[in-house]
Protein backbone atom coordinates (compact mmCIF):
# COMPACT_ATOMS: atom_id res chain seq x y z
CA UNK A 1 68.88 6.63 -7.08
CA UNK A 2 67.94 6.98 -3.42
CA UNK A 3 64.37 6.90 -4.59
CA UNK A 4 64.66 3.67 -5.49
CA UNK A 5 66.51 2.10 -3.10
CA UNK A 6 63.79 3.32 -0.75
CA UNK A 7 61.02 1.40 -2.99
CA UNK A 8 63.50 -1.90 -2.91
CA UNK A 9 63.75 -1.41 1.26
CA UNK A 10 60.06 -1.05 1.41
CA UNK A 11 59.77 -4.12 -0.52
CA UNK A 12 62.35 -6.10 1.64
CA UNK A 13 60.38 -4.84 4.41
CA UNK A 14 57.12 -6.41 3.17
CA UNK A 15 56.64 -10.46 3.86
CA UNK A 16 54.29 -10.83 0.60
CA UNK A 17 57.30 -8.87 -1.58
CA UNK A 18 60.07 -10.68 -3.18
CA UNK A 19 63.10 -8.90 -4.86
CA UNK A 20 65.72 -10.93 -6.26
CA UNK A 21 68.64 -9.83 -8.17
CA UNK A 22 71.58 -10.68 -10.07
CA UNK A 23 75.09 -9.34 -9.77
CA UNK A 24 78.76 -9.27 -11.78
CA UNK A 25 81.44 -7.85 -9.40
CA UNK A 26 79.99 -4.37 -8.63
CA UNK A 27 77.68 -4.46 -10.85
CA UNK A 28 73.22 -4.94 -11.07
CA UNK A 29 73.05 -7.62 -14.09
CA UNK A 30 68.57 -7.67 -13.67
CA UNK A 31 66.52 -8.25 -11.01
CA UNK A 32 63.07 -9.98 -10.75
CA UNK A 33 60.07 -7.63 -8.69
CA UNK A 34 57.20 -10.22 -7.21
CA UNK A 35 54.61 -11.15 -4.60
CA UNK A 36 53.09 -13.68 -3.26
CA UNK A 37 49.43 -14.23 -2.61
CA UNK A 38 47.92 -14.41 0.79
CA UNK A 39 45.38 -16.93 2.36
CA UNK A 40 45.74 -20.20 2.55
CA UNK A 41 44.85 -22.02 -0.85
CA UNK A 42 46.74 -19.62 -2.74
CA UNK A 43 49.83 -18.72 -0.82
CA UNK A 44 51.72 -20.57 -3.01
CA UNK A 45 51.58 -18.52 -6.01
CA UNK A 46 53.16 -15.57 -6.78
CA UNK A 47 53.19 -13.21 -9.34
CA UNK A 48 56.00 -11.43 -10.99
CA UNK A 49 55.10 -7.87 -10.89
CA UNK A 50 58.74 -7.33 -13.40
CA UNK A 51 61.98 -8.32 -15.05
CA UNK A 52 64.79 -6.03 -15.43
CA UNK A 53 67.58 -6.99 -17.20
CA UNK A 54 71.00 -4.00 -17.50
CA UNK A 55 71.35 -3.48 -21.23
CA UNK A 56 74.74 -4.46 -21.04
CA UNK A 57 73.77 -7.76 -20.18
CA UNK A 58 70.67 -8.16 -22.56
CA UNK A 59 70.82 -11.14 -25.18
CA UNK A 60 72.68 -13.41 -22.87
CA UNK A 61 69.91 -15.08 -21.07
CA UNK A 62 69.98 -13.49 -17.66
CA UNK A 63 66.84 -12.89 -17.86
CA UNK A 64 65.74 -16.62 -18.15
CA UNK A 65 68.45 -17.23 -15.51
CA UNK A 66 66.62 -15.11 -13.15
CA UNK A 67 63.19 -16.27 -13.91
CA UNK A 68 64.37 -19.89 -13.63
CA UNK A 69 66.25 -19.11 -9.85
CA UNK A 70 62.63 -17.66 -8.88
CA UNK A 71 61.12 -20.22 -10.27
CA UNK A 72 63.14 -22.60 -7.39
CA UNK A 73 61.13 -23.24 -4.02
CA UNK A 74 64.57 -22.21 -1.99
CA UNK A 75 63.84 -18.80 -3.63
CA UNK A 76 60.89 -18.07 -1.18
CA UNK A 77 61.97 -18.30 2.18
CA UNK A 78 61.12 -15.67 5.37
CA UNK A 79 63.39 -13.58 6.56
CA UNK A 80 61.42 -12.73 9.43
């Protein structure tokens, strides 16, 4: 576990890195792993590196509810 949270800081760390997740209560419903392109006629695409949806949540359409809030400009904003 602590493995991974360091790979999510790292990301969170890293202004071409987006991570955005999904939660219920307590709980991780999926998450979406990207990054955008650098330079300036392409810094408006990203790719999504993956999707991870909980199994317990699978066959419910989080995982089109997640690609669909990335998919919103509002989703890319600096935090820096």
């Amino acid at each position: 576990m602590l493995e991974c949270q360091k790979r999510v800081e790292e990301k969170l760390d890293n202004p071409s890195s987006y991570v955005l997740g999904t939660k219920k209560g307590e709980d991780t419903v999926g998450m979406v792993d990207a990054c955008k392109f650098a330079g300036e006629k392409v810094n408006h695409i990203a790719k999504v590196l993956g999707v991870y949806v909980r199994k317990a949540y699978r066959g419910q359409g989080k995982g089109r509810e997640l690609m669909e809030a990335f998919d919103e400009p509002t989703c890319f904003r600096s935090t820096n």
